[in-house]
Protein backbone atom coordinates (compact mmCIF):
# COMPACT_ATOMS: atom_id res chain seq x y z
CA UNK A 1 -8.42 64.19 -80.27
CA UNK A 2 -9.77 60.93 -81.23
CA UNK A 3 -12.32 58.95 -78.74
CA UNK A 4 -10.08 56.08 -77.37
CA UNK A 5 -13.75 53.98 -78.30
CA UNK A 6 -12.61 54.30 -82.01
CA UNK A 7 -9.79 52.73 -81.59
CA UNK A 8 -8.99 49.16 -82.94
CA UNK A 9 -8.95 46.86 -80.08
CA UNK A 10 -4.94 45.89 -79.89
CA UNK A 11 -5.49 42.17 -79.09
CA UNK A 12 -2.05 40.33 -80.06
CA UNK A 13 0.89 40.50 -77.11
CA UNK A 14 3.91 41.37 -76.81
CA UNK A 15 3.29 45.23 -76.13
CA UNK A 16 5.81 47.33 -77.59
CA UNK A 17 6.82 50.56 -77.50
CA UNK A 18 9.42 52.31 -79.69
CA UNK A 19 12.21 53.94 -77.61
CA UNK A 20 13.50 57.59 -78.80
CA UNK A 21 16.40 56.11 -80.90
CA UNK A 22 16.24 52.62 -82.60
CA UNK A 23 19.10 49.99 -81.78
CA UNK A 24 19.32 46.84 -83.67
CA UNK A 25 18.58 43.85 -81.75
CA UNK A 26 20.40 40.72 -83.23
CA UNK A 27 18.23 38.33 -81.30
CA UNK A 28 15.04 39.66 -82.55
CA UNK A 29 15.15 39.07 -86.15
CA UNK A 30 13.14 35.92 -86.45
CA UNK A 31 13.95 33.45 -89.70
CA UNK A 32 15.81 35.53 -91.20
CA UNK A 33 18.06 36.74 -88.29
CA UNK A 34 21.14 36.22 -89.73
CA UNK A 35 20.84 37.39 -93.07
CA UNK A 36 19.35 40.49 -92.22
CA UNK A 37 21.17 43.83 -91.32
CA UNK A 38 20.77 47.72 -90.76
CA UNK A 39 24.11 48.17 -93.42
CA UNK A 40 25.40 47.05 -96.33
CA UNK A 41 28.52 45.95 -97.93
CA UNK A 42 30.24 43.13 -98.37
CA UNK A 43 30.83 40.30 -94.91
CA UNK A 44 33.75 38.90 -96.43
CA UNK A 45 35.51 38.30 -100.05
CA UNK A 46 34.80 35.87 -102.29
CA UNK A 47 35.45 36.21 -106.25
CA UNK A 48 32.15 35.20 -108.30
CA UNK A 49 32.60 32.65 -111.05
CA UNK A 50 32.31 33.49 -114.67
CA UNK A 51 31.49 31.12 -117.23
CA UNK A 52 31.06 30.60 -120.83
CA UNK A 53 28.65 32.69 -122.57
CA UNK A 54 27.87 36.63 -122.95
CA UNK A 55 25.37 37.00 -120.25
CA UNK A 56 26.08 35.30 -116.11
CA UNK A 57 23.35 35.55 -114.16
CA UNK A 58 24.19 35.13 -110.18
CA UNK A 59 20.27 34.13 -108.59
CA UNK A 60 18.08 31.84 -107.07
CA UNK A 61 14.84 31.09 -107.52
CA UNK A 62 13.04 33.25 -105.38
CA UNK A 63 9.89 34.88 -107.44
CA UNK A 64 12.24 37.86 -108.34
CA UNK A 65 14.71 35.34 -109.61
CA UNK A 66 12.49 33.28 -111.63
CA UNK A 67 11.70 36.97 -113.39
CA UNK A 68 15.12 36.79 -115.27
CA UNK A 69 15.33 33.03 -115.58
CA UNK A 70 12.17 32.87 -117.85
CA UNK A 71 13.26 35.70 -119.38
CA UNK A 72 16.14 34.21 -120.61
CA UNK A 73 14.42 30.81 -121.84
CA UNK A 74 11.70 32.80 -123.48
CA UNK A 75 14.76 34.58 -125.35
CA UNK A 76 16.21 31.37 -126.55
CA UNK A 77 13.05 29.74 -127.55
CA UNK A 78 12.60 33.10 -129.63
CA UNK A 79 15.93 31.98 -131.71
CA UNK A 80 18.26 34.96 -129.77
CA UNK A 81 21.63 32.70 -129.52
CA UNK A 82 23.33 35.84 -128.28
CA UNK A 83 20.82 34.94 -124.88
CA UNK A 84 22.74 32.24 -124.00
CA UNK A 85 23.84 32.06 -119.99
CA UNK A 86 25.49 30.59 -117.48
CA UNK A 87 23.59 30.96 -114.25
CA UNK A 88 25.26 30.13 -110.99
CA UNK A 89 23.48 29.76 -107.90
CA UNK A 90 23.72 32.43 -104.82
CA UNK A 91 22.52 30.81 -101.54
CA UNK A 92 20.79 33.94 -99.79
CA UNK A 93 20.47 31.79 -96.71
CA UNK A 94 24.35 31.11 -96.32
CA UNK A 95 24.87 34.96 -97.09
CA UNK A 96 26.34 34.64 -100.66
CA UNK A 97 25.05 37.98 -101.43
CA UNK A 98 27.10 39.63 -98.92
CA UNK A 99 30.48 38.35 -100.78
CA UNK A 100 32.59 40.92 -102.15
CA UNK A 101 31.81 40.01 -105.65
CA UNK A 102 28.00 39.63 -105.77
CA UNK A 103 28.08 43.32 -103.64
CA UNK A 104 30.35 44.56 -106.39
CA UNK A 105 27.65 43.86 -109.22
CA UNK A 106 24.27 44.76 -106.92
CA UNK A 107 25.22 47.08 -104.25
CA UNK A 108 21.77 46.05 -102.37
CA UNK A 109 23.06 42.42 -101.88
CA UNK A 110 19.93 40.88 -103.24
CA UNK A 111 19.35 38.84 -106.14
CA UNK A 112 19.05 38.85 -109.13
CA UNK A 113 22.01 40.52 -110.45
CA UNK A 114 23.62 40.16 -113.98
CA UNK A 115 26.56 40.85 -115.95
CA UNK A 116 26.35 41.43 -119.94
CA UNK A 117 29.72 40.99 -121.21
CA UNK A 118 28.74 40.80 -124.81
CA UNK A 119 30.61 44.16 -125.21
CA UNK A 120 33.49 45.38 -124.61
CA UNK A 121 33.12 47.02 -121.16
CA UNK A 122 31.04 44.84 -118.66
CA UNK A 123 27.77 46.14 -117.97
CA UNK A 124 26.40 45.45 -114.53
CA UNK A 125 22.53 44.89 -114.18
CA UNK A 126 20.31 44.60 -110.36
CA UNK A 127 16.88 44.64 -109.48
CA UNK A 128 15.07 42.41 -111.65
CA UNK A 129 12.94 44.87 -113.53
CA UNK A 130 16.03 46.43 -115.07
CA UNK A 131 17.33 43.55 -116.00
CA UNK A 132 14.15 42.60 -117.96
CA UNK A 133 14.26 46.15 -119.07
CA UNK A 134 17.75 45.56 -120.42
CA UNK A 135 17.50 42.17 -121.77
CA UNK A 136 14.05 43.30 -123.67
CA UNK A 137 15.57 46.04 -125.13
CA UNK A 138 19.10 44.49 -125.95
CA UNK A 139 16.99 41.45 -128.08
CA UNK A 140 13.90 43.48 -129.30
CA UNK A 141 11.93 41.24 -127.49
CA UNK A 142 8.62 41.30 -125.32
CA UNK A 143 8.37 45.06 -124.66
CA UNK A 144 6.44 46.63 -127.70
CA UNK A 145 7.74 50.04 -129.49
CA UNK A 146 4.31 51.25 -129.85
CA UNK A 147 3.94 53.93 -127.56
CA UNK A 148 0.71 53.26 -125.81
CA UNK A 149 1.46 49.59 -125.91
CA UNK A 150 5.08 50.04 -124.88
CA UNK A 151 3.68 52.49 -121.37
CA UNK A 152 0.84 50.11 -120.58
CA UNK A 153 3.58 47.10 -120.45
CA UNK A 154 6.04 49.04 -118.50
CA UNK A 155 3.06 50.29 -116.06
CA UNK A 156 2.14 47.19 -115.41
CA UNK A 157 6.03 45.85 -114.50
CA UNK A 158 6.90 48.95 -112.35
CA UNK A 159 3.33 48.34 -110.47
CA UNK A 160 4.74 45.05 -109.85
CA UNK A 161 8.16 46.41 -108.49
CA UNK A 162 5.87 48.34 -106.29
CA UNK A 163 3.08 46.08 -105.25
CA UNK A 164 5.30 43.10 -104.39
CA UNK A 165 6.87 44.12 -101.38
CA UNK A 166 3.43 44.98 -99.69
CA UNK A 167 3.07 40.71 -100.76
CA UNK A 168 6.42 39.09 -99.87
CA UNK A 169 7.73 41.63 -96.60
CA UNK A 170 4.64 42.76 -95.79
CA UNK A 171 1.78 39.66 -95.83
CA UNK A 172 4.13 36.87 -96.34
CA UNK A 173 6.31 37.74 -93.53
CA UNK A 174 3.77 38.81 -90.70
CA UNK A 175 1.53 35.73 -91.82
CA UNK A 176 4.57 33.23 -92.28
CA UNK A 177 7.21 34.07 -90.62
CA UNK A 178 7.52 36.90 -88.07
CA UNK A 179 8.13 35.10 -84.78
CA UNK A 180 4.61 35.66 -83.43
CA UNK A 181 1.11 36.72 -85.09
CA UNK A 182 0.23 39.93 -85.02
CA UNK A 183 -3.37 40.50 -85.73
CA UNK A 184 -3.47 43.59 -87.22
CA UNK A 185 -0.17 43.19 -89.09
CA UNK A 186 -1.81 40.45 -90.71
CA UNK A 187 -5.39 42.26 -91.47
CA UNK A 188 -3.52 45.25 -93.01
CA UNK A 189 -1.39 43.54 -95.82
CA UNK A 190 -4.13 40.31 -96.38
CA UNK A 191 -6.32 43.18 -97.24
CA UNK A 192 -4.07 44.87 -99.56
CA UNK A 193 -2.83 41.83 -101.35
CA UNK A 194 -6.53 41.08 -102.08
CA UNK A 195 -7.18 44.49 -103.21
CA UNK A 196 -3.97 44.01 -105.60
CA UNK A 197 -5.93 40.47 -106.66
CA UNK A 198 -8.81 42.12 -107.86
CA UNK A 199 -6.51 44.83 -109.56
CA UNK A 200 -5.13 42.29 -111.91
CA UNK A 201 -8.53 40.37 -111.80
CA UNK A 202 -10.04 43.51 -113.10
CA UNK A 203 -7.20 43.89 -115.93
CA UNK A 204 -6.87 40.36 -116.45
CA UNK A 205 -11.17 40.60 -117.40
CA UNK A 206 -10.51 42.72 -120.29
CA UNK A 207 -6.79 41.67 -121.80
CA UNK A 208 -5.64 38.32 -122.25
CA UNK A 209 -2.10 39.62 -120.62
CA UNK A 210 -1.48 42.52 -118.48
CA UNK A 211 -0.17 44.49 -121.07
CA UNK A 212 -2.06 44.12 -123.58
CA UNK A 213 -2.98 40.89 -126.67
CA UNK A 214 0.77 40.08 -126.19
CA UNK A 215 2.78 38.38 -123.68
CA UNK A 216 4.97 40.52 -122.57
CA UNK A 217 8.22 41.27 -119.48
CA UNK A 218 5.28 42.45 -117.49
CA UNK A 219 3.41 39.19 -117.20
CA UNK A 220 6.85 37.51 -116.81
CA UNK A 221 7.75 39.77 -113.79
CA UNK A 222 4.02 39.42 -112.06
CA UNK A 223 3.62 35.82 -112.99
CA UNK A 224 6.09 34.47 -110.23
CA UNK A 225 4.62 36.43 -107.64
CA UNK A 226 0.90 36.55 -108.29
CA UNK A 227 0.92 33.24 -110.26
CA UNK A 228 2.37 31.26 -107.01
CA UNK A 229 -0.10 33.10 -105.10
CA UNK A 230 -3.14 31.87 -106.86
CA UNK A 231 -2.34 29.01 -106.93
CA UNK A 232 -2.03 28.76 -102.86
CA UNK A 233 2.42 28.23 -103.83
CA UNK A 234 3.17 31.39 -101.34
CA UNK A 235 3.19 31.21 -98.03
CA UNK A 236 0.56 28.54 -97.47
CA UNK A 237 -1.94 30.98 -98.01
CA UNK A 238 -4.57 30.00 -100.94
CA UNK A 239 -7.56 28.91 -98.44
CA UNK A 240 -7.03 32.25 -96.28
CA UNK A 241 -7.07 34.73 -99.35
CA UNK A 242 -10.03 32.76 -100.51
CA UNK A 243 -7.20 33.13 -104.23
CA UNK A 244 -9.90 30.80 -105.96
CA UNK A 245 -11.87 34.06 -106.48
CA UNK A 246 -9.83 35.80 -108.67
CA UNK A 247 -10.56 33.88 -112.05
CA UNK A 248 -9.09 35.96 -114.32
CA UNK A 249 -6.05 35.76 -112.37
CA UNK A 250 -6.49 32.07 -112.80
CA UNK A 251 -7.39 31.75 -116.47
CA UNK A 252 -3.71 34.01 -117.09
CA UNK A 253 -1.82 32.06 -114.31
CA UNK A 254 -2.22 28.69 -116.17
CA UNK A 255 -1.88 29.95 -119.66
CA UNK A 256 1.58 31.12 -118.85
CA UNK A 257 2.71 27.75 -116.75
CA UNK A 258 2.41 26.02 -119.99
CA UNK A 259 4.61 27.59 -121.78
CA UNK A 260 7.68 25.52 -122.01
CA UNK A 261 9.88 28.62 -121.73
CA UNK A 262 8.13 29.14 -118.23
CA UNK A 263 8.54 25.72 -117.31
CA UNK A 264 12.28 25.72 -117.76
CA UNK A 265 13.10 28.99 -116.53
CA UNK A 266 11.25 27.85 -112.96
CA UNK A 267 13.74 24.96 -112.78
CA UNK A 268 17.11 27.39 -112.96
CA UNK A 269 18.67 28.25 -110.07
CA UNK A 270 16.38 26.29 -107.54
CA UNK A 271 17.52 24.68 -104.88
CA UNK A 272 14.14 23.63 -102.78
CA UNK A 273 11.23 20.95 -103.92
CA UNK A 274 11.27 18.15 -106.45
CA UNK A 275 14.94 16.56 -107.20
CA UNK A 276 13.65 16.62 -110.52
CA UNK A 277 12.88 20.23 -110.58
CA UNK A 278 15.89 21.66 -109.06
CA UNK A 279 18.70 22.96 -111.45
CA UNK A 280 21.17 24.52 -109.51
CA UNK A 281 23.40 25.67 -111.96
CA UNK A 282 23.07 26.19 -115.74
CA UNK A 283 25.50 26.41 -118.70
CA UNK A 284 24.09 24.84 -121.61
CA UNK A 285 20.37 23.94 -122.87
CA UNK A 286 21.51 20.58 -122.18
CA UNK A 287 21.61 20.73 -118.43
CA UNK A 288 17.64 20.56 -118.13
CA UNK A 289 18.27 16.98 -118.93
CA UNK A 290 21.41 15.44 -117.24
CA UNK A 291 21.97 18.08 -114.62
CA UNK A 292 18.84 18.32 -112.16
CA UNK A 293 19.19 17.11 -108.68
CA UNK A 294 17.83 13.54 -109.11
CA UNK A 295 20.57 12.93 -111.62
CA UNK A 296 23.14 14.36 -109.94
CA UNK A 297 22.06 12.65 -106.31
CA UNK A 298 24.87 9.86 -105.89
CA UNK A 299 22.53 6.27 -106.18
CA UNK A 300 21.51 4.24 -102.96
């Protein structure tokens, strides 16, 4: 049995221990309270629009929607026409993603979720790195067919699918917005989202992009995440992860904010900061300039 002297001093209050069998308490889900549930399916009905072109993208821009939304400007800027989208904004905070028609295309009620009807049968798409997966593959774009080149850029994606959470639910939340601070919450995931800085620091030191010379769906799925970190975007959180550090990370963060592909796709489907920058909805190439917030805001 272990010495109760090695154990790590529990300093933070409230106690709390687990009963036998979990119930959930409505009351005790913090910011995101009412969004938040032990089951899934659809809260009520509600038909999602359809527009114009091949591919409709139903997001916001969250890091995991900005994934797709750069995707898709990178796509166009490449010349691939058949990339053209309508993206319509889902409001996670009013519960969008719980209407019958955005649970219909992503079971998991989260976003992003797509549907390619450029064929004849309608091909649903969720969880972002699919739909990179698909979109890459469908245009010939940003995912090499070499072999080795082609496993190192999908390793570096899928450790992305798998590191993030540990960043957004794990760090983000105990450090920005679990009710109280819990000390040891907070220790455990600031420590691994450092040791996941120095991961890509380390890779970052000896390839210009994670996946190799090329830009590539991996750096366009990490970018969102570990881009806003470094540069203190996430959570409030650059001075207490000390993200200056990592200068790799920063050399590759900047690089891809310039690209005007980048700098568009950031703009889709937001609905927070800047008039300027916010785009809720987009349908044409055109919208960047006539349909941001600042234009749209009636005039005082």
């Amino acid at each position: 049995m272990r010495s109760p002297d090695l154990e790590p001093p529990m300093t933070d209050t409230p106690t709390y221990t687990p009963p036998k069998v979990w119930e959930w308490n409505k009351e005790n889900g913090g910011r995101f309270a009412t969004i938040n549930r032990p089951i899934a399916g659809p809260t009520h009905d509600k038909d999602l629009p359809v527009g114009k072109h091949p591919l409709q993208l139903y997001s916001l821009a969250t890091p995991n929607g900005v994934k797709v939304t750069v995707m898709l400007e990178e796509l166009l800027a490449l010349g691939h026409k058949g990339a053209e989208y309508d993206a319509w904004l889902i409001n996670i905070g009013q519960g969008d993603q719980f209407g019958s028609g955005f649970v219909a295309v992503n079971p998991n009620s989260k976003i992003p979720a797509l549907m390619d009807r450029s064929g004849p049968t309608p091909i649903r798409v969720f969880e972002s790195g699919a739909i990179l997966i698909h979109l890459a593959e469908k245009f010939g774009a940003f995912l090499p067919t070499e072999p080795a080149a082609r496993a190192e850029t999908l390793s570096w994606l899928m450790w992305l699918m798998g590191s993030a959470p540990y960043l957004g639910g794990g760090f983000g939340h105990f450090y920005a917005y679990a009710p109280f601070k819990i000390e040891y919450a907070i220790d455990r995931f600031a420590m691994e989202v450092k040791r996941q800085l120095d991961v890509l620091d380390r890779r970052l030191a000896e390839s210009e992009y994670l996946g190799g010379a090329d830009y590539t769906i991996a750096d366009m799925a990490v970018w969102p995440w570990y881009g806003g970190l470094a540069k203190g975007l996430l959570y409030e959180s650059g001075e207490f992860l000390s993200v200056d550090e990592y200068k790799n990370v920063q050399r590759w963060t900047d690089a891809i904010a310039e690209r005007p592909a980048v700098k568009r796709g950031r703009m889709v489907n937001r609905a927070f900061g800047e008039p300027s920058s916010q785009l809720h909805e987009r349908h044409d190439a055109g919208d960047f300039d006539t349909r941001t917030q600042d234009k749209l805001a009636p005039a005082t």
